[in-house]
Protein backbone atom coordinates (compact mmCIF):
# COMPACT_ATOMS: atom_id res chain seq x y z
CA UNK A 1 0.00 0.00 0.00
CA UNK A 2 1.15 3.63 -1.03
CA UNK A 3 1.70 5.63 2.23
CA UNK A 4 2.47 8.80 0.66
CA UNK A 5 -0.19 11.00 -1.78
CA UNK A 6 -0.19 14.29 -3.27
CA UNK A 7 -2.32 17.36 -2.38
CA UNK A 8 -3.47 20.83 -2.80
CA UNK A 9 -3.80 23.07 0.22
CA UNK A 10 -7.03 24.59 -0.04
CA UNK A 11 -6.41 26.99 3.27
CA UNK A 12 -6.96 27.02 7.55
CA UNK A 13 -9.85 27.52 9.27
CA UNK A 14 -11.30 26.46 13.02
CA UNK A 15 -13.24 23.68 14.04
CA UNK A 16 -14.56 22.83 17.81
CA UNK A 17 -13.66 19.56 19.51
CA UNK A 18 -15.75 17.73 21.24
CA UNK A 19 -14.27 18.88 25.04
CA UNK A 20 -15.20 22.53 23.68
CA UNK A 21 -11.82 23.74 22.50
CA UNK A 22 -11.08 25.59 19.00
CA UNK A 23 -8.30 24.33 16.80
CA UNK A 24 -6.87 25.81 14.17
CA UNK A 25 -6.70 23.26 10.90
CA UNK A 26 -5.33 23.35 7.48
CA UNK A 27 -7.95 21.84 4.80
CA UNK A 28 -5.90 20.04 1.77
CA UNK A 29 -7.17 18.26 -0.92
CA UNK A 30 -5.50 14.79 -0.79
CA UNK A 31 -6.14 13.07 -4.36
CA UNK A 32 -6.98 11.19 -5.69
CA UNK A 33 -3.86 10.35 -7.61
CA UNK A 34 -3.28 7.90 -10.83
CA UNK A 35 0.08 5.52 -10.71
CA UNK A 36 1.42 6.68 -13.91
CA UNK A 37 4.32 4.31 -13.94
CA UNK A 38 5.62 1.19 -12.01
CA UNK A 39 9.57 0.51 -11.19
CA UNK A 40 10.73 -2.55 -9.96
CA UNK A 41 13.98 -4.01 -9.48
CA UNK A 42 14.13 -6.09 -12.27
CA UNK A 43 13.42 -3.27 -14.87
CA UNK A 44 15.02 -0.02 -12.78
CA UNK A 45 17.21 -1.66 -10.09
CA UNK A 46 14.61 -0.45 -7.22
CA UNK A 47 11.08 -0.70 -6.43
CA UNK A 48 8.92 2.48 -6.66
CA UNK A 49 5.89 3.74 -8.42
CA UNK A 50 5.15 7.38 -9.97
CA UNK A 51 2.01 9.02 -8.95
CA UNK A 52 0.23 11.74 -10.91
CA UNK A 53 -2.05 14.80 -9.35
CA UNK A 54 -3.68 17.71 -10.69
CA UNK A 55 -5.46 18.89 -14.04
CA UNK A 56 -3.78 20.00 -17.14
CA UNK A 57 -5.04 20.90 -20.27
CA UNK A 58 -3.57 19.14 -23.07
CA UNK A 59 -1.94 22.37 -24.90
CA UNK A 60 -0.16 22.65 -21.87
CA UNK A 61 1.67 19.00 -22.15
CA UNK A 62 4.87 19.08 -23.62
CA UNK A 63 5.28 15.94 -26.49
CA UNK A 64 7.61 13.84 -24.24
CA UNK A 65 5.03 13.57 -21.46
CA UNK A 66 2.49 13.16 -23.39
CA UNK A 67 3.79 10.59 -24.94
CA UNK A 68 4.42 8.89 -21.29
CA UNK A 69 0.72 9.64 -20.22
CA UNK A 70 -0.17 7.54 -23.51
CA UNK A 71 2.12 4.84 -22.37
CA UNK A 72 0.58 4.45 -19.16
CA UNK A 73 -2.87 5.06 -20.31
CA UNK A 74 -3.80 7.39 -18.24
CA UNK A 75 -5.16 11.52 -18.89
CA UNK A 76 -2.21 13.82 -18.58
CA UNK A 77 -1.70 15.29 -14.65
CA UNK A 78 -0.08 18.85 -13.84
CA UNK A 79 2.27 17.13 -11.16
CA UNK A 80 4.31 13.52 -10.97
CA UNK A 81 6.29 12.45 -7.80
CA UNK A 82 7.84 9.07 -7.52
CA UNK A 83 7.36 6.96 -4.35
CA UNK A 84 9.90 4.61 -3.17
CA UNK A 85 9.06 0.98 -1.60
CA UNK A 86 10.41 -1.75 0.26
CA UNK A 87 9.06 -4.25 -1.60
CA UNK A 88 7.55 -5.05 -5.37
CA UNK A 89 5.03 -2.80 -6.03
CA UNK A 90 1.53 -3.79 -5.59
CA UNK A 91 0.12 -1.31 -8.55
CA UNK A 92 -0.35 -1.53 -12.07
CA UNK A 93 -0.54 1.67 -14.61
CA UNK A 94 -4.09 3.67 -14.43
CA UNK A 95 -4.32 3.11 -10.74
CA UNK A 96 -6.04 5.24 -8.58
CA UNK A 97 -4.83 6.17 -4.65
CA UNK A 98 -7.49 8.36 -2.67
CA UNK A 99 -8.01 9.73 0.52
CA UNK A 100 -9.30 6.19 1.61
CA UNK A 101 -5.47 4.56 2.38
CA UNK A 102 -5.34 6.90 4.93
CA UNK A 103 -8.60 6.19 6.92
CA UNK A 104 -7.08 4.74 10.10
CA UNK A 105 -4.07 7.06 10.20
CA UNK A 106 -3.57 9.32 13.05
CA UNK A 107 -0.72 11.28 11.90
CA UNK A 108 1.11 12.83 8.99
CA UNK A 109 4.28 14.49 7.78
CA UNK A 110 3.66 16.93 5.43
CA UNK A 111 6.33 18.68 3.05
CA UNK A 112 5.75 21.65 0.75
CA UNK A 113 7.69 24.89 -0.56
CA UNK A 114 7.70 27.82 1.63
CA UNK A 115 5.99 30.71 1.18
CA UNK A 116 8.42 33.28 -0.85
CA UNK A 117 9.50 36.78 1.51
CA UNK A 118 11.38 38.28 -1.08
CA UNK A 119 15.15 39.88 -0.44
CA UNK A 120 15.59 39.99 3.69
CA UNK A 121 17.68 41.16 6.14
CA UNK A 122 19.70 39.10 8.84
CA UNK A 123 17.16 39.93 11.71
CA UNK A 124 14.47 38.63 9.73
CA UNK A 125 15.93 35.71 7.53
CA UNK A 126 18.16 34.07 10.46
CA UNK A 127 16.26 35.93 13.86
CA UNK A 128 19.77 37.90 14.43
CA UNK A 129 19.63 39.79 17.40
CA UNK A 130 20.78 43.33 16.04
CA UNK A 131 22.48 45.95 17.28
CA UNK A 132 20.87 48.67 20.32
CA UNK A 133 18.02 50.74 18.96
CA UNK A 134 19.09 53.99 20.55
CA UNK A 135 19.57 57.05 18.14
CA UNK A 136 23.25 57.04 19.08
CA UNK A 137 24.22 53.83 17.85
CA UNK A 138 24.96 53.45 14.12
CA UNK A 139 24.39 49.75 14.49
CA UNK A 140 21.04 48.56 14.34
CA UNK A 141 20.38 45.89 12.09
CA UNK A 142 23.32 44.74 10.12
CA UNK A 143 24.97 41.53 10.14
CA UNK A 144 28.03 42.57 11.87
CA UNK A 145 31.78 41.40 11.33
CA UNK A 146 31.91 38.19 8.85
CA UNK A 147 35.29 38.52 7.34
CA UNK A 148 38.32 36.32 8.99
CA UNK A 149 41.83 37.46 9.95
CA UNK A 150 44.82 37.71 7.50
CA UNK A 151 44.17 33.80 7.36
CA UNK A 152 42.15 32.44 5.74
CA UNK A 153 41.06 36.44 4.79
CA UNK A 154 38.02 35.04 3.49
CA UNK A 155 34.23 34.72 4.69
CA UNK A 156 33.68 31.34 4.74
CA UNK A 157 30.98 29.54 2.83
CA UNK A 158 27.00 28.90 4.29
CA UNK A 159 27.80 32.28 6.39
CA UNK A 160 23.90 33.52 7.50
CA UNK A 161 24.15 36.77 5.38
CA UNK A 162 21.28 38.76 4.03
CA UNK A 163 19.33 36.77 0.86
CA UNK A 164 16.51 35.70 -0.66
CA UNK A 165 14.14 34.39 1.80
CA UNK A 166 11.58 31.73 1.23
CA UNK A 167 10.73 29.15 -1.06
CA UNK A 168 12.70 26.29 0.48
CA UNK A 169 11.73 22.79 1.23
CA UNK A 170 9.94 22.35 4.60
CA UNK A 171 8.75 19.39 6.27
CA UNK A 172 6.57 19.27 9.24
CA UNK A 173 6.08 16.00 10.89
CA UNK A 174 3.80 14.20 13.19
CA UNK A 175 0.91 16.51 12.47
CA UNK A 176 -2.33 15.17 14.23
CA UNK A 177 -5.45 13.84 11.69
CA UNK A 178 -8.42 15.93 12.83
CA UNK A 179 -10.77 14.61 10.06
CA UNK A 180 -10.53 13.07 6.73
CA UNK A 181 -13.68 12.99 4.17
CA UNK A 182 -13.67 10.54 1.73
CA UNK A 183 -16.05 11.74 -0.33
CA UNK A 184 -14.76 15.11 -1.12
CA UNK A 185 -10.93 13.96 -0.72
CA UNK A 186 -10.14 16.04 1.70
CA UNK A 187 -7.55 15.89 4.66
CA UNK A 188 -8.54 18.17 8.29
CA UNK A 189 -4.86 18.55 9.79
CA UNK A 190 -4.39 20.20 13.25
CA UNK A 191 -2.02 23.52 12.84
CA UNK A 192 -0.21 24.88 9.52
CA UNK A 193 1.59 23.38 6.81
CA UNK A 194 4.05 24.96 4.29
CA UNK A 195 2.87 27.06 1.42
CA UNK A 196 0.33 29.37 0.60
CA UNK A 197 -3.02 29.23 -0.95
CA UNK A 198 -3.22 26.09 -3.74
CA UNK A 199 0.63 24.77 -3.05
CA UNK A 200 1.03 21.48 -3.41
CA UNK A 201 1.86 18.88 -1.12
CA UNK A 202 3.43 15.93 -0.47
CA UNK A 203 1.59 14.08 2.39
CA UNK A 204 3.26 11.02 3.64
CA UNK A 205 1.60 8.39 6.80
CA UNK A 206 4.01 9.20 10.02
């Protein structure tokens, strides 16, 4: 059985609990996804299986993937993420995955790209502390000394410097189930995930 599936976040809202308490939840659209391709060791050297999400018009699919949509049988998808396993896979081409895998599942790690923030300062992008904010000191939020002596007389490489902020690959793990509804494919989680409005995720049993 697949334990991961893609999905669309569709955006938070609040729901009460039974004992009376409000949660915050993220609603995602989980699926249903179509197994556009099967690897096993025999044929690739590993077990895995590619999964498919998402509408596409056709204009919009290039002639090499169309061509592997045709292969598979299967309508073309916007989005294609391969899924390793431990063993042979149990799928064949033009197979569906849906909300339903995950009905007894209690928790989830969910990854996603960040929302973007643009060009950002140290304070911001890394939480530096920054200098006093008194009108007589000319240090308030710069970085500070990076450079290195007369050796190496170099600032070494991965330094936290000032930089595009955002759009990176987050994970956040163990995130409780709330509700999932099978009919409408959609996935309850308690708290945030990555990404804004319509990102897509990558939602994986913890």
């Amino acid at each position: 059985m697949s334990k991961t599936i893609l999905g669309r976040k569709l955006g938070m809202t609040q729901v009460w609990t039974e004992e009376g308490n409000l949660l915050p939840v993220t609603v995602i659209q989980a699926g249903p996804c179509v197994v556009t391709q099967v690897k096993t060791t025999d044929t690739d050297g590993y077990n895995a299986i590619q999964i498919g999400f998402g509408e596409i018009a056709e204009k919009k699919v290039n002639k090499p993937r169309a061509g592997h949509f045709a292969k598979a049988g299967v309508e073309p998808v916007k989005y294609l993420a391969e899924i390793r396993l431990d063993a042979t896979p149990e799928y064949k081409a033009g197979d569906s995955i849906d909300i339903g895998t995950f009905a007894d599942v209690k928790r989830v790690s969910i990854s996603g790209v960040s929302k973007g923030k643009g060009f950002a300062g140290v304070m911001k992008r890394h939480n530096f502390k920054g200098g006093p904010g008194g009108h007589g000191s000319h240090f308030h939020r710069a970085p500070g000394s990076v450079g290195q002596a007369s050796t190496p007389s170099r600032v070494f490489k991965g330094h936290k410097l000032p930089g595009h902020m955002g759009v990176d690959k987050v994970t956040v793990q163990n995130l409780d189930v709330v509700k999932i509804d099978a009919e409408q494919n959609l996935l309850i989680i308690k708290g945030a995930v990555p990404g804004g409005k319509g990102a897509l995720l990558t939602i994986k049993m913890a």
